[in-house]
Each structure stands twice: as C-alpha cells, then as structure tokens.
N, C-alpha and C. Protein backbone atom coordinates (compact mmCIF):
# COMPACT_ATOMS: atom_id res chain seq x y z
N UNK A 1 0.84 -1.18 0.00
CA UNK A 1 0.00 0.00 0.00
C UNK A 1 0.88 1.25 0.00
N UNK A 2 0.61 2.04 -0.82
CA UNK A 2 1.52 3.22 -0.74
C UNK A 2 0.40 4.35 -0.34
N UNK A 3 1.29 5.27 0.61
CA UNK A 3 1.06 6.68 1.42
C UNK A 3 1.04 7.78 0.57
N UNK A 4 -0.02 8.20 0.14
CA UNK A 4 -0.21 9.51 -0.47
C UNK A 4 0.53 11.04 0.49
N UNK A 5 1.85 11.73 0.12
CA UNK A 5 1.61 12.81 0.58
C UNK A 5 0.43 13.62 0.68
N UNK A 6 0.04 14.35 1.53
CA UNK A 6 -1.00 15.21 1.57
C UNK A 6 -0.14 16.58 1.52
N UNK A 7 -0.77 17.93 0.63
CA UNK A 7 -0.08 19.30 0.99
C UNK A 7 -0.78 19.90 1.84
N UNK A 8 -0.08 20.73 2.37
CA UNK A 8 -0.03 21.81 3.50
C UNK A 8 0.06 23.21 2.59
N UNK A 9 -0.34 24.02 3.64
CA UNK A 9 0.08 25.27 3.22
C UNK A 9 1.52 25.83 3.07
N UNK A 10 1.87 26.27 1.88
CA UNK A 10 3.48 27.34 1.55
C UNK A 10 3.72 27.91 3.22
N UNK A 11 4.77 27.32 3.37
CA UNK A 11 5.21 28.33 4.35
C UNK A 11 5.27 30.19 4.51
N UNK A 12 5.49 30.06 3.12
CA UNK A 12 5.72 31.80 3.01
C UNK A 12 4.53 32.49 3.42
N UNK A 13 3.08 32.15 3.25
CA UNK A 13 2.14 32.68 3.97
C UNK A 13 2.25 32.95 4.89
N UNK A 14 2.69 32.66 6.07
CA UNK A 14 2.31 32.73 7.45
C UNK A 14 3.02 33.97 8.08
N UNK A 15 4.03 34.67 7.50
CA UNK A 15 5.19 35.92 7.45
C UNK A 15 4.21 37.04 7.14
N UNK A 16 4.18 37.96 7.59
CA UNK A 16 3.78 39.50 7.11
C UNK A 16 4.75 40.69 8.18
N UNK A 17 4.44 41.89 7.81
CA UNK A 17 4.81 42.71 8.65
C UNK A 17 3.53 44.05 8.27
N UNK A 18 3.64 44.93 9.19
CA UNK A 18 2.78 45.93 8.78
C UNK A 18 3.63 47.48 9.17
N UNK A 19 3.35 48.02 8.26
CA UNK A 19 3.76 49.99 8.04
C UNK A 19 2.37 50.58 8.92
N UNK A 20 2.71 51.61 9.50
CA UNK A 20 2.07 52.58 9.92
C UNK A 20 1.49 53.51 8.74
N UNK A 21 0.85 53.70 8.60
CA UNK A 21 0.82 54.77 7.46
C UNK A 21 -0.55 55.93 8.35
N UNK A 22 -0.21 57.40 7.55
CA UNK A 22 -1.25 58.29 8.01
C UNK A 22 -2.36 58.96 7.15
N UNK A 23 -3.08 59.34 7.49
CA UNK A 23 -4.11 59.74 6.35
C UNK A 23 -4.65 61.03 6.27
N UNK A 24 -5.09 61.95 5.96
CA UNK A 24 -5.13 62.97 5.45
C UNK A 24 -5.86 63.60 6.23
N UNK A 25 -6.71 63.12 7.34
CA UNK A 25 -7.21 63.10 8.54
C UNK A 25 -6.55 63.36 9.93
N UNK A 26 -5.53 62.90 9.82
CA UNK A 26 -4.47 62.70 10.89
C UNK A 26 -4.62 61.51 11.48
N UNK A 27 -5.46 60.51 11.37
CA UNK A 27 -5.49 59.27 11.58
C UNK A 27 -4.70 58.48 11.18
N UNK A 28 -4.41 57.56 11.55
CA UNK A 28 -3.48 56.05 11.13
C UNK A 28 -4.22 54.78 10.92
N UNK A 29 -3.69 54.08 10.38
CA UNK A 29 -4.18 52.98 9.98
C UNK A 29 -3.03 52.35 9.54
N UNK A 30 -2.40 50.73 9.97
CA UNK A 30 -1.53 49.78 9.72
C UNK A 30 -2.66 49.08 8.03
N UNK A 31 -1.05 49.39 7.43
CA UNK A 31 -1.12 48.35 5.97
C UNK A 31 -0.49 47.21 6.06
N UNK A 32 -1.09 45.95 5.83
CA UNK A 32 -1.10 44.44 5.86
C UNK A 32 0.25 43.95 4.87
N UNK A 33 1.43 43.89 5.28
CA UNK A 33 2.23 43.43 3.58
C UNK A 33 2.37 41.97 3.95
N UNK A 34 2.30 41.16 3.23
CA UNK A 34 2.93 39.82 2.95
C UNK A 34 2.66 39.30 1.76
N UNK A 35 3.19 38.21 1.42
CA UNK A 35 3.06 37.01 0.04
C UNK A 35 2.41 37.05 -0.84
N UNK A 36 0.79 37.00 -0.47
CA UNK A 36 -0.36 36.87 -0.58
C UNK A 36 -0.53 35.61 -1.26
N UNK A 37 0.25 34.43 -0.69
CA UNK A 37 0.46 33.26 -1.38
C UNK A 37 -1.05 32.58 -0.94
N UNK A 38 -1.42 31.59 -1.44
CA UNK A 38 -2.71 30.80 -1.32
C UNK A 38 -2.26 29.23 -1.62
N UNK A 39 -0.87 28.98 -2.16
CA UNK A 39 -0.19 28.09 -2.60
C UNK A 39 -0.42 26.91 -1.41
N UNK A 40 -0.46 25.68 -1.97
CA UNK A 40 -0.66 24.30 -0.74
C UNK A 40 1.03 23.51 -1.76
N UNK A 41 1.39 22.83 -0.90
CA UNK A 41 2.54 22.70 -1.24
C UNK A 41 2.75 20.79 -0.79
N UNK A 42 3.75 20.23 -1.18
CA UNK A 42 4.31 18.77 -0.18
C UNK A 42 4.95 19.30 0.49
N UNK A 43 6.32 20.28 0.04
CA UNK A 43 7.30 20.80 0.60
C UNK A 43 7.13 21.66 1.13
N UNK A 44 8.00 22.44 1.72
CA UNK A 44 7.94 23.37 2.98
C UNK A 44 7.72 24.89 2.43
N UNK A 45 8.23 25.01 0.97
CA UNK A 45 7.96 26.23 0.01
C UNK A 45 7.35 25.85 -1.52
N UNK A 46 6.55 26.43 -1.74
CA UNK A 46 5.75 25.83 -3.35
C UNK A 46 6.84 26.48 -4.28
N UNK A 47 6.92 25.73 -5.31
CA UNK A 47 8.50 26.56 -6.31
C UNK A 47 8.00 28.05 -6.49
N UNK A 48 9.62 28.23 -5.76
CA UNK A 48 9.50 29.78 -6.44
C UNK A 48 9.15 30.70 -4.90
N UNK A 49 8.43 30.01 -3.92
CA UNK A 49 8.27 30.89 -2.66
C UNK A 49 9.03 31.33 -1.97
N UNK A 50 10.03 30.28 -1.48
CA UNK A 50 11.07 31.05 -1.11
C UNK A 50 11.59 32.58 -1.41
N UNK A 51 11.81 32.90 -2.66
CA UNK A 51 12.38 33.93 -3.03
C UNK A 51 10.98 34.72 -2.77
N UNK A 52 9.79 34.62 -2.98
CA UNK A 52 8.86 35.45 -1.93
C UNK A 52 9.02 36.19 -0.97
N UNK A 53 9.23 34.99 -0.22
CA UNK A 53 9.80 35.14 1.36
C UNK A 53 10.96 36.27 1.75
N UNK A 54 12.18 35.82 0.87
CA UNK A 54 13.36 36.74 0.91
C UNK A 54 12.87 37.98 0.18
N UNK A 55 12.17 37.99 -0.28
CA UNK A 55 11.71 39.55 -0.55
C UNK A 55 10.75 40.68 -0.13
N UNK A 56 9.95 39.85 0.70
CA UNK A 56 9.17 39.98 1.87
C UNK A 56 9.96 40.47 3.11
N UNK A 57 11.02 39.73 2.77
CA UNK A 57 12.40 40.06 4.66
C UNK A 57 12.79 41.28 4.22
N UNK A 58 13.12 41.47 2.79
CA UNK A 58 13.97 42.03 2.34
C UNK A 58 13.06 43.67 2.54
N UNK A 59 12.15 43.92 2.35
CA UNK A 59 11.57 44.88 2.39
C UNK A 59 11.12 45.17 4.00
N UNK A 60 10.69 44.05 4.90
CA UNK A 60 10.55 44.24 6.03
C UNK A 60 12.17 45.03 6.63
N UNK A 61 12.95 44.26 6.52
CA UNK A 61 14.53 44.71 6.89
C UNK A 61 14.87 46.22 6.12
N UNK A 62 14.69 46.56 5.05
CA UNK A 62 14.55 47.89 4.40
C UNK A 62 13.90 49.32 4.97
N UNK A 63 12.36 48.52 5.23
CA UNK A 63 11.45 49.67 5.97
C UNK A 63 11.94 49.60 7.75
N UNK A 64 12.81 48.59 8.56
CA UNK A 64 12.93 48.53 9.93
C UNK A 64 12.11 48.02 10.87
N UNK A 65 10.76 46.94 9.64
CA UNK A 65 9.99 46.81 10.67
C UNK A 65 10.12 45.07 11.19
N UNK A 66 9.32 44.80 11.53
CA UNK A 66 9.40 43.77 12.72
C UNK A 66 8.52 42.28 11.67
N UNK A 67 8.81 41.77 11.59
CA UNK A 67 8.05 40.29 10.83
C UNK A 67 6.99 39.38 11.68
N UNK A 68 6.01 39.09 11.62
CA UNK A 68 4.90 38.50 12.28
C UNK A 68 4.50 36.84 11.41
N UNK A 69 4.94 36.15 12.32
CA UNK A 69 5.39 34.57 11.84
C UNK A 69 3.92 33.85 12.24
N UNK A 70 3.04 33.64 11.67
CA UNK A 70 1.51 32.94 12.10
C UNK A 70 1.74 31.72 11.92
N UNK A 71 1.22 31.02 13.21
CA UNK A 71 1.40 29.42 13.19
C UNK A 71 0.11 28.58 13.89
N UNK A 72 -1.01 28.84 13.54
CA UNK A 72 -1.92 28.60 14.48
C UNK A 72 -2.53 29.64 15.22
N UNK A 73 -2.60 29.11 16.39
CA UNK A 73 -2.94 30.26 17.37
C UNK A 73 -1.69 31.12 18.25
N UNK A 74 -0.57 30.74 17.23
CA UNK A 74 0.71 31.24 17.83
C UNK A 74 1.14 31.98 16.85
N UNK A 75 1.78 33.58 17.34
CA UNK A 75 2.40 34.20 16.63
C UNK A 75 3.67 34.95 17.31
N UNK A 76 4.46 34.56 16.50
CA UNK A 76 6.11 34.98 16.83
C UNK A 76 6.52 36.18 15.99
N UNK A 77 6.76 37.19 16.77
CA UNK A 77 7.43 38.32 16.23
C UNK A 77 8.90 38.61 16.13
N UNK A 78 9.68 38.85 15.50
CA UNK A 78 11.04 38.92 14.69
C UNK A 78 11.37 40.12 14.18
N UNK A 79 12.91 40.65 14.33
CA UNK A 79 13.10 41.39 13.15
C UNK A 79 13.87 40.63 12.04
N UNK A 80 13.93 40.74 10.74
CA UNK A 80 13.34 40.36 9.17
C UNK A 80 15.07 39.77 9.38
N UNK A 81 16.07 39.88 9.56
CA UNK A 81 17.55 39.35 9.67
C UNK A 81 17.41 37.98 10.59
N UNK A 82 16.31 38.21 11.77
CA UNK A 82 16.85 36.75 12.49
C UNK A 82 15.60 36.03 12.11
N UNK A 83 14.48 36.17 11.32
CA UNK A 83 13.89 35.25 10.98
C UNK A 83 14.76 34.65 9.32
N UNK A 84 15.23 35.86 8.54
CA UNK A 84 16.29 35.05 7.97
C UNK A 84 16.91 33.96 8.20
N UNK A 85 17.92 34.63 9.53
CA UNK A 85 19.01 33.54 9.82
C UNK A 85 18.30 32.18 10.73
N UNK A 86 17.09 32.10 10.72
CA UNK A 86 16.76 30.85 11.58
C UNK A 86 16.35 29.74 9.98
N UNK A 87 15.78 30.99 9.34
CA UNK A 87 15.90 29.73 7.94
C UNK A 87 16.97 29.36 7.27
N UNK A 88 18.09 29.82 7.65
CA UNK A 88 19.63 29.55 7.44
C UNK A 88 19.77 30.39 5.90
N UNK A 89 19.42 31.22 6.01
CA UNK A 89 19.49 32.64 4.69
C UNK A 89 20.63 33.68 4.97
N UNK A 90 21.03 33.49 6.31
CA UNK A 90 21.92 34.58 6.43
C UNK A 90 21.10 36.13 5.97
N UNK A 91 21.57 37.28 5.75
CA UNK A 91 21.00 38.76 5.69
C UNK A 91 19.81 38.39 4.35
N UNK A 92 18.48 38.91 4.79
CA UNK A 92 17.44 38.83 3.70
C UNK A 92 17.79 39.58 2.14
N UNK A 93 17.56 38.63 1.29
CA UNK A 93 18.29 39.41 -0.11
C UNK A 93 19.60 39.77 -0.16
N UNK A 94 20.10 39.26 0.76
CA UNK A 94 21.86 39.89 0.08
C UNK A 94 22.98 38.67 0.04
C-alpha cells in the first residue's frame, strides 16, 4: 500500500509585517504586507516561494519593521535578519 503525501500550506504565507501609514485626517491605519500566497505545497515552500519570502524580509529589513510569523494560534514576532538567519538565509536578499 503506498502513502499519499497530503499538501499543506506554503510556508511563506504565514510571514507578514505591517507599516504605519497616516491619512489625510491625521489618523493612522496599519497596511497588511505579505506574500499573498494561497499556494498548498508537499514541501515546505511551493516553487518559487522562497524567493517570496526573501523579498518579503527584504523589504521588512529595508522599511525597519518587525516580521509577524503565524502558526496557528501562535504568533512569533522577529526582526526580518533573524527570521532570515533561523531559515539559514543569512542577511534577507543579500
């Protein structure tokens, strides 16, 4: 009998960060950035996500902001270099 892999969701989804931005009001309101992947995968990145991802860091690490890692009902916050280096990427994009 052979075992069908089943896919999971792209890892790269689960990463975002958000900008402050202001409005013409003087109000604020946070803008949502990530992937916007929808990708189900075997592997841990659907081809091609990865470099998503690193460009996602890469802009989080650019603007100074902080990366928001969703895993469930668990979310781990990061800045965009050490969630790099835990995926063994070393500096995002470079």
């Amino acid at each position: 009998m052979t075992t069908q892999n089943t896919n999971k969701r792209c890892a790269c989804a689960s990463y975002s960060f958000e900008v402050l931005l202001t409005n013409d009001g003087g109000g604020s309101v946070w803008q949502l950035n990530n992937t916007g992947c929808t990708a189900t995968t075997q592997s841990t990145f659907a081809p091609g996500h990865d470099a998503k991802l690193k460009s996602l860091l890469t802009r989080a690490e650019d603007g100074g902001h902080l990366v928001r890692r969703a895993d469930g009902s668990t979310v781990v916050v990061k800045d965009a270099a050490r969630v790099a280096a835990d995926l063994g990427w070393g500096s995002p994009g470079r």
